[in-house]
Protein backbone atom coordinates (compact mmCIF):
# COMPACT_ATOMS: atom_id res chain seq x y z
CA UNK A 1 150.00 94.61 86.74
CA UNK A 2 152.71 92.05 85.36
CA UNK A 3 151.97 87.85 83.96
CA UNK A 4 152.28 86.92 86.74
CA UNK A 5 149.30 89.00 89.18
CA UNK A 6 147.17 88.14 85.99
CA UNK A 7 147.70 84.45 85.99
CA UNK A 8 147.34 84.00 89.62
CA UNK A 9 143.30 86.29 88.93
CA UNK A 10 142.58 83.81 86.52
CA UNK A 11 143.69 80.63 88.20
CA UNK A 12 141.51 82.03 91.26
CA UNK A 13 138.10 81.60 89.01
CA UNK A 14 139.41 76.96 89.58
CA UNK A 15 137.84 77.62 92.89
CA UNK A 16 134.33 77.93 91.51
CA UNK A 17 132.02 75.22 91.78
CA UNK A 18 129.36 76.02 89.15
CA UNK A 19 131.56 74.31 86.16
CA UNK A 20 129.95 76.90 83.84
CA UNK A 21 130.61 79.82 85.80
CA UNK A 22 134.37 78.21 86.29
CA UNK A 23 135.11 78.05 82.82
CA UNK A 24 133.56 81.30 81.48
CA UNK A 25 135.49 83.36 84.13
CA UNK A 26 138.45 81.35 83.36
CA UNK A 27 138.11 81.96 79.71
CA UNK A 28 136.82 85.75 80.17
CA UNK A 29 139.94 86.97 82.45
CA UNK A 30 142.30 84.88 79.71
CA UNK A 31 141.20 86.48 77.14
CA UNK A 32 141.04 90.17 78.76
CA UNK A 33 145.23 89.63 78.98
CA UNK A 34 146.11 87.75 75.83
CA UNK A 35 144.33 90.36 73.67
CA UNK A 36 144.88 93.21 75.74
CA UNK A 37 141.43 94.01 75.00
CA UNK A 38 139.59 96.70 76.41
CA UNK A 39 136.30 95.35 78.13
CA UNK A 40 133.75 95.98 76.30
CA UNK A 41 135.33 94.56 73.37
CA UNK A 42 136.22 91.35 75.26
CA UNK A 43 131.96 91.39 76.20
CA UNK A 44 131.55 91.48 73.10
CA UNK A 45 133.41 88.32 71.42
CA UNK A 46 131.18 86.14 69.56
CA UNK A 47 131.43 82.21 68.42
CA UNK A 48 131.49 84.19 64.70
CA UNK A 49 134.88 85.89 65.40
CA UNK A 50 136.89 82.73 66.53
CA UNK A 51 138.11 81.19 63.27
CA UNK A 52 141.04 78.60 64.03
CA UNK A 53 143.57 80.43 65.84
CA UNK A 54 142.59 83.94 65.21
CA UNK A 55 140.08 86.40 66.92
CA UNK A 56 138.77 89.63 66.01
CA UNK A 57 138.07 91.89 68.12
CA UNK A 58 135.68 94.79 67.62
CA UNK A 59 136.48 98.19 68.53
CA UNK A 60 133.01 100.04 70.35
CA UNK A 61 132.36 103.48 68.03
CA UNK A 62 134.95 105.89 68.66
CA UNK A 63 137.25 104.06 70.48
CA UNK A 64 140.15 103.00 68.20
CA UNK A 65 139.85 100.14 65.36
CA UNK A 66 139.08 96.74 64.88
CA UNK A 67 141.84 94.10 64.50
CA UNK A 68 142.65 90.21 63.94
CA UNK A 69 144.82 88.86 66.47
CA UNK A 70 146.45 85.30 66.32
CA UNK A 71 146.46 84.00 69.70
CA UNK A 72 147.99 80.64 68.71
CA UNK A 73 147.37 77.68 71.03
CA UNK A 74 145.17 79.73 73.10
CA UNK A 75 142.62 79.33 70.38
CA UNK A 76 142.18 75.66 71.28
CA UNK A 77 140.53 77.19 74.85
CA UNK A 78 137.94 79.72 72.98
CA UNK A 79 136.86 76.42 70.82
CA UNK A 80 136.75 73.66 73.82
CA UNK A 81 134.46 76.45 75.65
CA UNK A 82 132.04 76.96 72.66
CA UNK A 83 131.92 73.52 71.92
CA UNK A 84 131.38 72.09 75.35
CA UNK A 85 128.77 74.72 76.34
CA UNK A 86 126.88 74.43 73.14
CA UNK A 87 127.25 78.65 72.41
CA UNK A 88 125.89 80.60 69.81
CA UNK A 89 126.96 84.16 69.98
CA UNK A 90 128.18 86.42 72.39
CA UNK A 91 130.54 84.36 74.44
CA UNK A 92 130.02 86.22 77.17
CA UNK A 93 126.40 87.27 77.18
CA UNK A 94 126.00 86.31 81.07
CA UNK A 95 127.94 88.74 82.52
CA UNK A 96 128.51 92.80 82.28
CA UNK A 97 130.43 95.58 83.09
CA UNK A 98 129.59 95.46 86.70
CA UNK A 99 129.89 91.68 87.48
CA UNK A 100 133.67 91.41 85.66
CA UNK A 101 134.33 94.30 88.02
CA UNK A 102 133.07 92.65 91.14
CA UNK A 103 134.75 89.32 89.66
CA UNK A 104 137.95 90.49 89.24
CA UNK A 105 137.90 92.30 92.64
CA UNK A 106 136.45 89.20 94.45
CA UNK A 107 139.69 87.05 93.08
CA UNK A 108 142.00 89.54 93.68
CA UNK A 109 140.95 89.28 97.44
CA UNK A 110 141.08 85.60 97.53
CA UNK A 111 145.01 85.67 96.33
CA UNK A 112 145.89 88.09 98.33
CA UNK A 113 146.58 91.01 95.61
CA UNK A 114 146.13 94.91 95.79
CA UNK A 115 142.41 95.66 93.99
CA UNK A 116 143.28 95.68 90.36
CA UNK A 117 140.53 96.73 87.04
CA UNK A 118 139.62 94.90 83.46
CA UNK A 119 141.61 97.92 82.21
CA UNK A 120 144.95 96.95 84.25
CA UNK A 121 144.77 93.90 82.05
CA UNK A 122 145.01 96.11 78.82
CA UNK A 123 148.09 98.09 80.25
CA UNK A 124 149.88 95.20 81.90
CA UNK A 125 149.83 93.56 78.52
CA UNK A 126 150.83 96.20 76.78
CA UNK A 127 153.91 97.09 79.22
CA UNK A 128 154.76 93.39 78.91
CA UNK A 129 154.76 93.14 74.76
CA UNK A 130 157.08 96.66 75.24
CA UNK A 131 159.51 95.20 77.44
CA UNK A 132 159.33 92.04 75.55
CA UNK A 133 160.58 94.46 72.51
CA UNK A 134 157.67 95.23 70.64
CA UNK A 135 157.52 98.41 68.42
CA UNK A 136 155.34 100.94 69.80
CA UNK A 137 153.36 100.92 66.08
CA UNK A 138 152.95 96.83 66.42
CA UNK A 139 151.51 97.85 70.27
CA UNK A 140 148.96 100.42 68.92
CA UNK A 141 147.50 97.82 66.22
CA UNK A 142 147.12 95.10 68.53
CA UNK A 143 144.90 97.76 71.28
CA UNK A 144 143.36 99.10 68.15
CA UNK A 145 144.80 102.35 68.45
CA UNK A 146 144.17 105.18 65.48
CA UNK A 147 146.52 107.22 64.31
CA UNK A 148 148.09 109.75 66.30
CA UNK A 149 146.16 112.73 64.74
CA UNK A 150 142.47 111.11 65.56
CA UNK A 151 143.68 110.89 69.42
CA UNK A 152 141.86 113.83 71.47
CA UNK A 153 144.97 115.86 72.39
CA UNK A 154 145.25 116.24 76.60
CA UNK A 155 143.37 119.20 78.38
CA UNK A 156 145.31 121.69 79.43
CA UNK A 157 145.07 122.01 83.11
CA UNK A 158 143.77 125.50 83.78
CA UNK A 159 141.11 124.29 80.98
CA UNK A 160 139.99 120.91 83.15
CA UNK A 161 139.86 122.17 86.64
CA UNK A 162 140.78 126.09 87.03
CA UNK A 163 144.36 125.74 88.37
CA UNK A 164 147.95 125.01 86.92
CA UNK A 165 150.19 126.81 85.04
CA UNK A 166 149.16 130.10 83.32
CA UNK A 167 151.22 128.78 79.18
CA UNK A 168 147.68 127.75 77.79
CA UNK A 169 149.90 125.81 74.86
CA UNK A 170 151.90 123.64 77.14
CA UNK A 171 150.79 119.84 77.22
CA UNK A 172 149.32 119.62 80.55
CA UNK A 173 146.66 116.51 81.65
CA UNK A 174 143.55 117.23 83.36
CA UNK A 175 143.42 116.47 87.02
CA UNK A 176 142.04 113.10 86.23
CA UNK A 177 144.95 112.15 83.95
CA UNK A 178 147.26 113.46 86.54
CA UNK A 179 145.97 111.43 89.68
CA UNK A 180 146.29 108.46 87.72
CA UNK A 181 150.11 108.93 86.73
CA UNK A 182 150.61 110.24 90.61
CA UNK A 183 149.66 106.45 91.72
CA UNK A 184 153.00 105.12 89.53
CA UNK A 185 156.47 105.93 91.58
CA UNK A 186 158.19 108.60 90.70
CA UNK A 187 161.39 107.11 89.84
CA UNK A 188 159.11 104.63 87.38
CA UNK A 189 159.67 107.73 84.41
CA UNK A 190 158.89 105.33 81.88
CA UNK A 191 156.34 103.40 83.15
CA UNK A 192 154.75 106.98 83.59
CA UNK A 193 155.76 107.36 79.44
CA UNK A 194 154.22 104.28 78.85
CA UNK A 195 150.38 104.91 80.66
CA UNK A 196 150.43 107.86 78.26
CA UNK A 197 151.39 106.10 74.95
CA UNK A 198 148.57 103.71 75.95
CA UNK A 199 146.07 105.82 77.17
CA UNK A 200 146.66 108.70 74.06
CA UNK A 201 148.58 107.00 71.38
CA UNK A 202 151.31 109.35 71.76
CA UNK A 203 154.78 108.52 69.86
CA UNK A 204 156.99 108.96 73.01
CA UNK A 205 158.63 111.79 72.26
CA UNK A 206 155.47 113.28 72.80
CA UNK A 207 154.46 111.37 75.74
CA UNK A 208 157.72 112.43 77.44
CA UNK A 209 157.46 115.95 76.35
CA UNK A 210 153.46 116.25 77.75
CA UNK A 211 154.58 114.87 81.50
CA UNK A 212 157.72 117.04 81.54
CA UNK A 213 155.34 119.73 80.92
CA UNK A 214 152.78 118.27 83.42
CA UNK A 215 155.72 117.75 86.36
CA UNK A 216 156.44 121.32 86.26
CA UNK A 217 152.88 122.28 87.71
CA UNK A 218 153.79 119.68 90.83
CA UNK A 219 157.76 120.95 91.86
């Protein structure tokens, strides 16, 4: 998922009619890309954590950190929203897990994209701040990623499903891990790199070590 795919979602949500509806979706699906956020963090956003133009963002237990992001201009959108609506806490209290799924899905259809999910958002943004030149530790503290030793390491593959290669210490991903990288081309190698970085705040020596190892149960 790239800027653009995520702007033309979030312009989609214009064609609403409820006004309130219009401009929480609108804000919502901003938010879920400028923060790279993961979605239950971006639920979770309260009038209390929007102070001029910085947001915090509250990491769920266990998954990662919380962090202060300065989203700049975008801050003026967070503040017209609150103000004209009159909101007190969550931002987002109306919807869940299930609706911004269904949303998001519903949008995609009307602009004539391929099905996309909140956490595309997260890894689209990411990929962009990379290419954009980012360091990979600057990355990992705006998605609220730990330290490299707190991440649970991969499964090994015999260990997740019973088959693969029979070196219990090579890095190998479960099947799950492995059907998602199979859905990104080949000859994408560092996009691949890059889903695993994300996903497992790996340095990427170590991401590119784990799916050489991987590869090797698929020649």
């Amino acid at each position: 998922m790239n800027r653009t795919e995520a702007q033309l979602i979030v312009a989609a949500t214009q064609k609403e009619e409820d006004p309130f509806i219009r401009d929480r979706n609108h804000l919502f699906l901003s938010l879920l890309w400028i923060t790279a956020g993961r979605l239950s963090e971006v639920l979770k956003i309260a009038d209390s954590d929007i102070e001029n133009s910085k947001i915090t963002i509250h990491a769920a237990p266990g998954k990662g950190i919380d962090r202060v992001l300065d989203i700049g201009s975008d801050a003026s959108k967070v503040h017209e929203y609150i103000e004209n609506w009159n909101l007190r806490g969550y931002l987002f209290e109306s919807i869940d897990r299930n609706s911004v799924r269904n949303m998001i899905a519903k949008y995609c259809k009307d602009v004539g994209l391929e099905p996309v999910n909140p956490h595309d958002f997260r890894n689209g943004r990411a990929k962009e701040l990379m290419d954009g030149g980012a360091s990979s530790e600057s990355i990992k503290g705006i998605l609220g990623h730990t330290g490299i030793q707190e991440r649970i390491p991969s499964h090994n593959f015999r260990h997740a499903d019973g088959v693969g290669d029979s070196d219990s210490g090579k890095n190998v991903l479960s099947r799950e891990q492995v059907d998602k990288l199979l859905k990104i081309p080949k000859s994408d190698f560092e996009q691949r790199v890059m889903v695993l970085m994300l996903d497992h705040g790996y340095t990427r020596d170590k991401a590119v070590q784990v799916l050489k190892d991987t590869e090797k149960l698929f020649k």
